[in-house]
Protein backbone atom coordinates (compact mmCIF):
# COMPACT_ATOMS: atom_id res chain seq x y z
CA UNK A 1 0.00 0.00 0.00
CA UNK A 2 1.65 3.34 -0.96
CA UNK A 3 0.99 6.65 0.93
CA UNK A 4 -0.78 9.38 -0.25
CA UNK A 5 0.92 13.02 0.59
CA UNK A 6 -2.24 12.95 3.65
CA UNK A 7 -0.81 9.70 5.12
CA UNK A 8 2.25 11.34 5.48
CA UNK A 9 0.97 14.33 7.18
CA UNK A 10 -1.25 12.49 9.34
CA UNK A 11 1.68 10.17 10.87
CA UNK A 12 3.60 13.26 11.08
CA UNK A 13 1.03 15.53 13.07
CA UNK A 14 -0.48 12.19 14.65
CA UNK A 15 0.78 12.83 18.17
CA UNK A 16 2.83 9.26 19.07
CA UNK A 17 4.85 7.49 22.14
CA UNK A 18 8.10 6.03 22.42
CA UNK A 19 8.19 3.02 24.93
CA UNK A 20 11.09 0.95 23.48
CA UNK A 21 13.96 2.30 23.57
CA UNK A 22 17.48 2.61 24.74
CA UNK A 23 19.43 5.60 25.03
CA UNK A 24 22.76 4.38 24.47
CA UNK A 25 20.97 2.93 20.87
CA UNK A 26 19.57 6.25 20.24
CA UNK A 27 22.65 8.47 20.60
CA UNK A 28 22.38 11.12 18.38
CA UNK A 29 24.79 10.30 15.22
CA UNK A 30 25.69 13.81 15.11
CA UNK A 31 26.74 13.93 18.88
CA UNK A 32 29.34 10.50 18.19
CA UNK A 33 30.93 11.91 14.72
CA UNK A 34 31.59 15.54 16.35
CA UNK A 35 33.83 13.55 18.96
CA UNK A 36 35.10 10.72 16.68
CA UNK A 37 35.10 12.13 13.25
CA UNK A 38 37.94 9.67 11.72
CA UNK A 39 36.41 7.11 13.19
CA UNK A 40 32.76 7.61 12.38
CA UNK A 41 33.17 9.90 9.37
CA UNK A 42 30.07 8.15 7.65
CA UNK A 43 26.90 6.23 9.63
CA UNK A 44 27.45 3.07 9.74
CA UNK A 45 26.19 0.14 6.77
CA UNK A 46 23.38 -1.05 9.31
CA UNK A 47 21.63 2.19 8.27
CA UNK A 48 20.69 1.21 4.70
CA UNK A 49 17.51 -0.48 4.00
CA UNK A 50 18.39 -3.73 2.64
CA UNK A 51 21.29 -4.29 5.72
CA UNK A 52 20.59 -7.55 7.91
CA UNK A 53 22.88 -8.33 11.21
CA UNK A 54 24.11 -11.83 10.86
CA UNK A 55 22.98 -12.00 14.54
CA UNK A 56 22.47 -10.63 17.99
CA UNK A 57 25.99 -10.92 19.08
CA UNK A 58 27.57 -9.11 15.82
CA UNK A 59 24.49 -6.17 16.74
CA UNK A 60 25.40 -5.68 20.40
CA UNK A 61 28.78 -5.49 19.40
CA UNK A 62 28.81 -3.22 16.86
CA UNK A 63 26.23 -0.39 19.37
CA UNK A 64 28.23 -0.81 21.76
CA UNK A 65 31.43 -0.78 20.08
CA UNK A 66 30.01 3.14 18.86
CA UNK A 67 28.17 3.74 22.20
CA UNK A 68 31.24 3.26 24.56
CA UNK A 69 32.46 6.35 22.67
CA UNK A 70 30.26 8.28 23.96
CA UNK A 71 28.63 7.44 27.58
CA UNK A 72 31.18 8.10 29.69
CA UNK A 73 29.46 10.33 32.38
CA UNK A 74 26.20 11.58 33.29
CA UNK A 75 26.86 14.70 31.63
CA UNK A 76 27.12 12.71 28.14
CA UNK A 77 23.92 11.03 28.89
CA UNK A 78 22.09 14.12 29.40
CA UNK A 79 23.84 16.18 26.39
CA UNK A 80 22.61 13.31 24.57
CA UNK A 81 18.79 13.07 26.26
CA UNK A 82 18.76 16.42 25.70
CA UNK A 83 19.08 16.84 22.06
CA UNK A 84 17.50 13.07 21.23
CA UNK A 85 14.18 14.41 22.77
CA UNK A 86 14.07 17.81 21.73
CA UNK A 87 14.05 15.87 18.02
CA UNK A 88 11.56 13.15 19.15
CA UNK A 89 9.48 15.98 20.37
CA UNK A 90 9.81 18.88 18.09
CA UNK A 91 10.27 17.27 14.86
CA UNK A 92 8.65 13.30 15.55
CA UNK A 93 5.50 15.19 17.20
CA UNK A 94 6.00 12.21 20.09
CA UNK A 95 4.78 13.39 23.52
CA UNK A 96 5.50 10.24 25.48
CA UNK A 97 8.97 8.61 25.84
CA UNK A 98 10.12 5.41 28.20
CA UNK A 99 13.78 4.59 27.53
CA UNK A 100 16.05 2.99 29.07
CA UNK A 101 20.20 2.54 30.27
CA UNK A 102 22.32 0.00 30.75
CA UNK A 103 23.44 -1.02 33.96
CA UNK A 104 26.07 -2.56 32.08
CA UNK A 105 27.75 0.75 30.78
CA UNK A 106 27.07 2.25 34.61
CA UNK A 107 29.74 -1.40 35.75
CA UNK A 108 31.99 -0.65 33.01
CA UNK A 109 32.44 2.90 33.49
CA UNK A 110 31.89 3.09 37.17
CA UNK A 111 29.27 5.94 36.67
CA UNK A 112 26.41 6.46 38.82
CA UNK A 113 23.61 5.24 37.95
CA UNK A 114 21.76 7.67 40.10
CA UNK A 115 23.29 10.70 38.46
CA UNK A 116 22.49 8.79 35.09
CA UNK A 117 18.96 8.67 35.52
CA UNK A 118 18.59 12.01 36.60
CA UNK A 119 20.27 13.23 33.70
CA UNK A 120 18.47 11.42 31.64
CA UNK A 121 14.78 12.72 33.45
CA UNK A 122 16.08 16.35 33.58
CA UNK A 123 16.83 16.53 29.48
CA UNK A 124 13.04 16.08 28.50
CA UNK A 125 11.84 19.40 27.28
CA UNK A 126 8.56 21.00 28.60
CA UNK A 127 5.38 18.82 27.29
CA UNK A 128 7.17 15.66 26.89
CA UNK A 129 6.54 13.32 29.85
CA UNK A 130 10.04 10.80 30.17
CA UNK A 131 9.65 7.38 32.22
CA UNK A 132 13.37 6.58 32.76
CA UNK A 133 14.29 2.09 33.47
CA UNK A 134 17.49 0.97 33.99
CA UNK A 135 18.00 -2.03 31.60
CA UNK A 136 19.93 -5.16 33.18
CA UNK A 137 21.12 -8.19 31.52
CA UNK A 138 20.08 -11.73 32.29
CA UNK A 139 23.66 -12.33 33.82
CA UNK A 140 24.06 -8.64 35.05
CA UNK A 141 23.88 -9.00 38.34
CA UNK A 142 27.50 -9.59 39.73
CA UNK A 143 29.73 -8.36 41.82
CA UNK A 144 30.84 -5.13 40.77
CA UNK A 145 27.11 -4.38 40.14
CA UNK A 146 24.99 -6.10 43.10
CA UNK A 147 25.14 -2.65 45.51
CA UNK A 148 24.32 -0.03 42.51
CA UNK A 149 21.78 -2.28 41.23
CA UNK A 150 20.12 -2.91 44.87
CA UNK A 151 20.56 0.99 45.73
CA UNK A 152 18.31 1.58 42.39
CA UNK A 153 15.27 0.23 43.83
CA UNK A 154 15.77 3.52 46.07
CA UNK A 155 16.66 6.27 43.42
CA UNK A 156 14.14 9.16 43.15
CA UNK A 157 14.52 9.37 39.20
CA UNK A 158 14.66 6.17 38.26
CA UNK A 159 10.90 4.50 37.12
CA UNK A 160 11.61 1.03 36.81
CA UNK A 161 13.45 -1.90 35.12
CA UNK A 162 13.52 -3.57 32.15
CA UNK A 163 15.24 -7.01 31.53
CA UNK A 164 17.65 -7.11 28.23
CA UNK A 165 20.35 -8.90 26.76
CA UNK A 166 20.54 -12.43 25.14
CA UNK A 167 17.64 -14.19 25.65
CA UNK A 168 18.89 -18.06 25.35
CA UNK A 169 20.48 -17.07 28.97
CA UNK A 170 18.40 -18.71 31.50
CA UNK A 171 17.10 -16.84 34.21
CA UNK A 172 18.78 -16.52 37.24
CA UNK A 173 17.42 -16.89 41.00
CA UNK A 174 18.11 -12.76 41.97
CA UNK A 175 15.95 -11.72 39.05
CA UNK A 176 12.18 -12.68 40.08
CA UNK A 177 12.86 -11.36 43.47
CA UNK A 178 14.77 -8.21 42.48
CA UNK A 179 11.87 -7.57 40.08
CA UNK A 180 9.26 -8.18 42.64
CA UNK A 181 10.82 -5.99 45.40
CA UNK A 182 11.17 -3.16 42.36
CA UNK A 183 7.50 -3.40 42.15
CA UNK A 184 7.24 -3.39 45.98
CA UNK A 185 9.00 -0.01 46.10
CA UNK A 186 7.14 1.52 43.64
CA UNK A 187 9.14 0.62 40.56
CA UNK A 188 7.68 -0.23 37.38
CA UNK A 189 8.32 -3.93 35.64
CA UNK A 190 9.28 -4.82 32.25
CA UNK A 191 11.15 -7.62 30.15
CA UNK A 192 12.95 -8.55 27.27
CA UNK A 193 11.28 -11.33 25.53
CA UNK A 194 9.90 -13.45 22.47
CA UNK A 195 12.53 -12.01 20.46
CA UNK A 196 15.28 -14.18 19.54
CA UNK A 197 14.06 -16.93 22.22
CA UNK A 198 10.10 -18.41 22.04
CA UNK A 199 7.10 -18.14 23.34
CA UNK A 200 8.38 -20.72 26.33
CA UNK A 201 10.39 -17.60 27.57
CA UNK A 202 7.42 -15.08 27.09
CA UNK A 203 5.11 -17.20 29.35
CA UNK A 204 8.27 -17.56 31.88
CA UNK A 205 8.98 -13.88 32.31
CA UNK A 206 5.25 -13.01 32.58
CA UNK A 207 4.83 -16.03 35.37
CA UNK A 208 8.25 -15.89 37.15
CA UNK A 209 9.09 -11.76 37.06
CA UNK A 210 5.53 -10.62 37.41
CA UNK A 211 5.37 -8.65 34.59
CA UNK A 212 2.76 -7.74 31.76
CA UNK A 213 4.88 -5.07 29.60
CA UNK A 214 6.89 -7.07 26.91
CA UNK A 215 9.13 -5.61 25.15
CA UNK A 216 9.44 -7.34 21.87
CA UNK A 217 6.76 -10.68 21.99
CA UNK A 218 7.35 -10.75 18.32
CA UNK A 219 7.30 -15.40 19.20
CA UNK A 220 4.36 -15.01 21.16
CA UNK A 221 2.15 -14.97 18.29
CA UNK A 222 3.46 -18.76 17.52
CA UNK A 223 1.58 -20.47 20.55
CA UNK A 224 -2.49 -19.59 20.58
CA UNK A 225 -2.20 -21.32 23.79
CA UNK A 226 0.33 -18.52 25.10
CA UNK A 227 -1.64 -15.90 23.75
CA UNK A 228 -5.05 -16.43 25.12
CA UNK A 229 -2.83 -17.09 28.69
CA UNK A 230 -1.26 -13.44 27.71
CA UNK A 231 -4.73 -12.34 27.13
CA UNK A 232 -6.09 -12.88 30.60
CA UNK A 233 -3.31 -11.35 31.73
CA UNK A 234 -3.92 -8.23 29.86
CA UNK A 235 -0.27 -8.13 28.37
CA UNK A 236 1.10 -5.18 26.43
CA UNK A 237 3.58 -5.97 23.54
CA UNK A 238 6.00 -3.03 23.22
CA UNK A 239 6.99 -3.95 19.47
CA UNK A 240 10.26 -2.76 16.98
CA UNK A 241 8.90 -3.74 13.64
CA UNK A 242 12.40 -2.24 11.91
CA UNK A 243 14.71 -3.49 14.23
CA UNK A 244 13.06 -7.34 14.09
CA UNK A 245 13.09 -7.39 10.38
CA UNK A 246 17.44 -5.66 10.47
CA UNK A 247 17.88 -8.94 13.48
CA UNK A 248 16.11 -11.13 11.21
CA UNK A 249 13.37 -12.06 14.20
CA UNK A 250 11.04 -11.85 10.87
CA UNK A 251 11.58 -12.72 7.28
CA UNK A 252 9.79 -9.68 5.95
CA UNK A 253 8.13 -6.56 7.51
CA UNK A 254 4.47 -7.55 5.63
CA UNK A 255 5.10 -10.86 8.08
CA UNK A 256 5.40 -9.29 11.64
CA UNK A 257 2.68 -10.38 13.75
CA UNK A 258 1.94 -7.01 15.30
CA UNK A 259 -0.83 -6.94 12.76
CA UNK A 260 -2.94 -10.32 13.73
CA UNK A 261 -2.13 -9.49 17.87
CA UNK A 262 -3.30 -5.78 16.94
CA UNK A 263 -6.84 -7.76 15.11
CA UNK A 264 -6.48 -10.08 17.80
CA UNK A 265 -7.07 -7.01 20.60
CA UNK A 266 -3.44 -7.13 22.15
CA UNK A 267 -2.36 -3.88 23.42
CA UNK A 268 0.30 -2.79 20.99
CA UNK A 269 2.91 -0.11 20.77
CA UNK A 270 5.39 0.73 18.15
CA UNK A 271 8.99 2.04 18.62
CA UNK A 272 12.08 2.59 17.12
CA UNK A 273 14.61 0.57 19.73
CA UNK A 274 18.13 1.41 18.71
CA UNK A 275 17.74 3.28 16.30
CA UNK A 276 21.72 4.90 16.15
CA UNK A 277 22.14 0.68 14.84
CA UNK A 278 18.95 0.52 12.18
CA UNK A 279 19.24 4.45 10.87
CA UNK A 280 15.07 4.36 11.85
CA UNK A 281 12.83 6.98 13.22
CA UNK A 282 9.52 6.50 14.81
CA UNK A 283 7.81 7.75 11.64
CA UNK A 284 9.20 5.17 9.76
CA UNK A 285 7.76 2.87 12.19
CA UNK A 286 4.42 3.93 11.47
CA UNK A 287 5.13 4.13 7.79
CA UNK A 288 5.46 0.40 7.99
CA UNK A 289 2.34 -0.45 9.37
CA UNK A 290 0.78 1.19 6.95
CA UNK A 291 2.78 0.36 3.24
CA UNK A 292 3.42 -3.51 4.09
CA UNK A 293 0.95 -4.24 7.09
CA UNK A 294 -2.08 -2.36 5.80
CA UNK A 295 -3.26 -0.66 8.92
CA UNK A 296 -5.67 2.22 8.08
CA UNK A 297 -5.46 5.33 9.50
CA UNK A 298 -7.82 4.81 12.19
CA UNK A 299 -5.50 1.34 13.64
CA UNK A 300 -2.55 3.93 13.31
CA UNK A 301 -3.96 5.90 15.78
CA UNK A 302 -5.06 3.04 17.79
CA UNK A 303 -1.20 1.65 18.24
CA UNK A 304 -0.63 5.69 18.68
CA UNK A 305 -3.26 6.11 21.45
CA UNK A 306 -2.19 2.72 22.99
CA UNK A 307 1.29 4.27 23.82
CA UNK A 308 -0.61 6.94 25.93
CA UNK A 309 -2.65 4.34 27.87
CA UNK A 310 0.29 2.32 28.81
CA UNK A 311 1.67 5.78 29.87
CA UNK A 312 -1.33 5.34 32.74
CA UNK A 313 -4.94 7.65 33.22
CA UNK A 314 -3.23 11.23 33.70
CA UNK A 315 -4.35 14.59 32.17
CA UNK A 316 -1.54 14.55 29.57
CA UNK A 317 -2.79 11.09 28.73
CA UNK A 318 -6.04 12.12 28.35
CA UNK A 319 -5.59 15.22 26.33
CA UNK A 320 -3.17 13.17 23.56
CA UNK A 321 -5.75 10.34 23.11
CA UNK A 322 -8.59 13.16 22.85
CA UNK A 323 -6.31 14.56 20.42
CA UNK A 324 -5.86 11.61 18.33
CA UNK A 325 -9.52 10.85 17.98
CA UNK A 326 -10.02 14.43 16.70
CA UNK A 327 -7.25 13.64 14.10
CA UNK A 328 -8.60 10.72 13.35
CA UNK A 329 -12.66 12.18 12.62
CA UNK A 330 -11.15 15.14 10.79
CA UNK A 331 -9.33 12.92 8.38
CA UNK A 332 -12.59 10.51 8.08
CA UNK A 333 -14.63 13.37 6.89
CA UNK A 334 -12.57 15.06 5.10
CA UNK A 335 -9.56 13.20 3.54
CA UNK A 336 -8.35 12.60 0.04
């Protein structure tokens, strides 16, 4: 399905979330060739359309090989925050934003993670509400990392955590009761899954860590069994159409599943990820559901509008979805 010049301008002025996506993955390009310009004189071959990773491993790699450049301090991360939301927000028209750090960078560095997510929080410009998670890694508890990480549950600007790295890693014991005190002191819950590993591990995080924000699910959709169990639990997939198709999670973007869980009445969102490793903005995202996954422009603004109501019942929540369905009856009478 090709665009018309009034799909464009409606997933431009359609007011949209993002609530997947990590900040060391969205580092401005700009910001890493201004310090590394012999280095990085050019972005890098991930960026062009037809670009595949030849797996996860050769993808984490690579970001972090061009993050570690760059976060080095709490400063970096908000010089970073700063000018990555003020394009989400000015120029994206998104007005919602979770994203989150490593807590890997915060052990390798020795920064603190406190400082981190503050600088992170204190870079959203006026209007554009930021939900800040610090992302840990299946085997990222160690150590080096065990007082920082406990400590977080008790940082004022830090929102919750988020589960990441490889996925074939099994689970170990800290991480359902870390997540489960998180939630206990007021922390919000997310995880990693149904990515590269199936639907097994989407039913195991969702059991075992308590939570019902996935970020990914893309394998869910191959058990019905594990989706009418996600159902009842009223599970939100937090999906990266661009980013599965660069990983090869799907064959071809008109394949992702985000369309039958959408038709299916799963809560989904759409995000860009890492988008400093797939060259991708958030209208792109949308772009895709549209050309190869034939959602209309009302089911645009549905995914939109679901982005605010995973954001929780708040005025500014209240005034984007009102927004959207204005949009959305404006175009309906009166589109080409």
């Amino acid at each position: 399905m090709e665009h018309t010049r009034s799909t464009v301008d409606f997933i431009a002025r359609l007011p949209k979330t993002e609530t997947h996506l990590h900040i060391e993955g969205a580092l401005p390009w700009e910001l890493l060739r201004g310090i590394e310009p012999l280095r990085f004189p050019e972005p890098p071959t991930s960026w062009e359309s037809s670009y595949r990773f030849p797996d996860f491993a050769a993808f984490e790699r690579d970001l972090l090989h061009m993050a570690s450049f760059w976060f080095t301090s709490p400063e970096r991360y908000h010089e970073a925050a700063t000018v990555l939301f003020k394009r989400l927000h000015e120029e994206h028209t998104v007005r919602y934003v979770e994203t989150s750090f490593a807590s890997g960078v915060m052990e390798h560095h020795g920064l603190d993670g406190a400082a981190v997510a503050e600088a992170i929080k204190s870079a959203a410009p006026p209007g554009l509400p930021v939900r800040v998670y610090m992302g840990i890694h299946h085997n990222g508890y160690t150590e080096r990392s065990e007082r920082f990480i406990e400590a977080s549950l008790k940082w004022a600007h830090l929102d919750g955590l988020d589960l990441h790295g490889t996925e074939t890693l099994p689970l170990e014991p800290w991480t359902p009761d870390l997540w489960r005190r998180a939630r206990d002191a007021g922390k919000l819950t997310k995880a990693h899954a149904g990515e590269f590993a199936g639907p097994e591990f989407v039913w195991q995080v969702v059991e075992e860590l308590g939570v019902t924000r996935i970020q990914h699910g893309v394998r869910a959709a191959e058990s019905a069994t594990l989706l009418e169990r996600l159902r009842d639990r009223e599970v939100v997939f937090d999906m990266c159409p661009i980013s599965n198709l660069k990983l090869g999670v799907v064959d071809c973007l008109s394949a992702h599943p985000i369309r039958r869980l959408h038709e299916a009445g799963f809560r989904c969102t759409v995000s860009t990820d890492d988008p400093l490793s797939f060259g991708n903005t958030i209208l792109d995202e949308y772009r895709v559901l549209h050309e190869e996954l034939r959602f209309s422009h009302r089911e645009l603004a549905a995914i939109a509008a679901n982005g605010f109501r995973v954001a929780g019942a708040d005025a500014h929540s209240a005034a984007m979805m009102a927004e959207i369905e204005i949009m959305v009856a404006e175009y309906e009478s009166g589109a080409d």
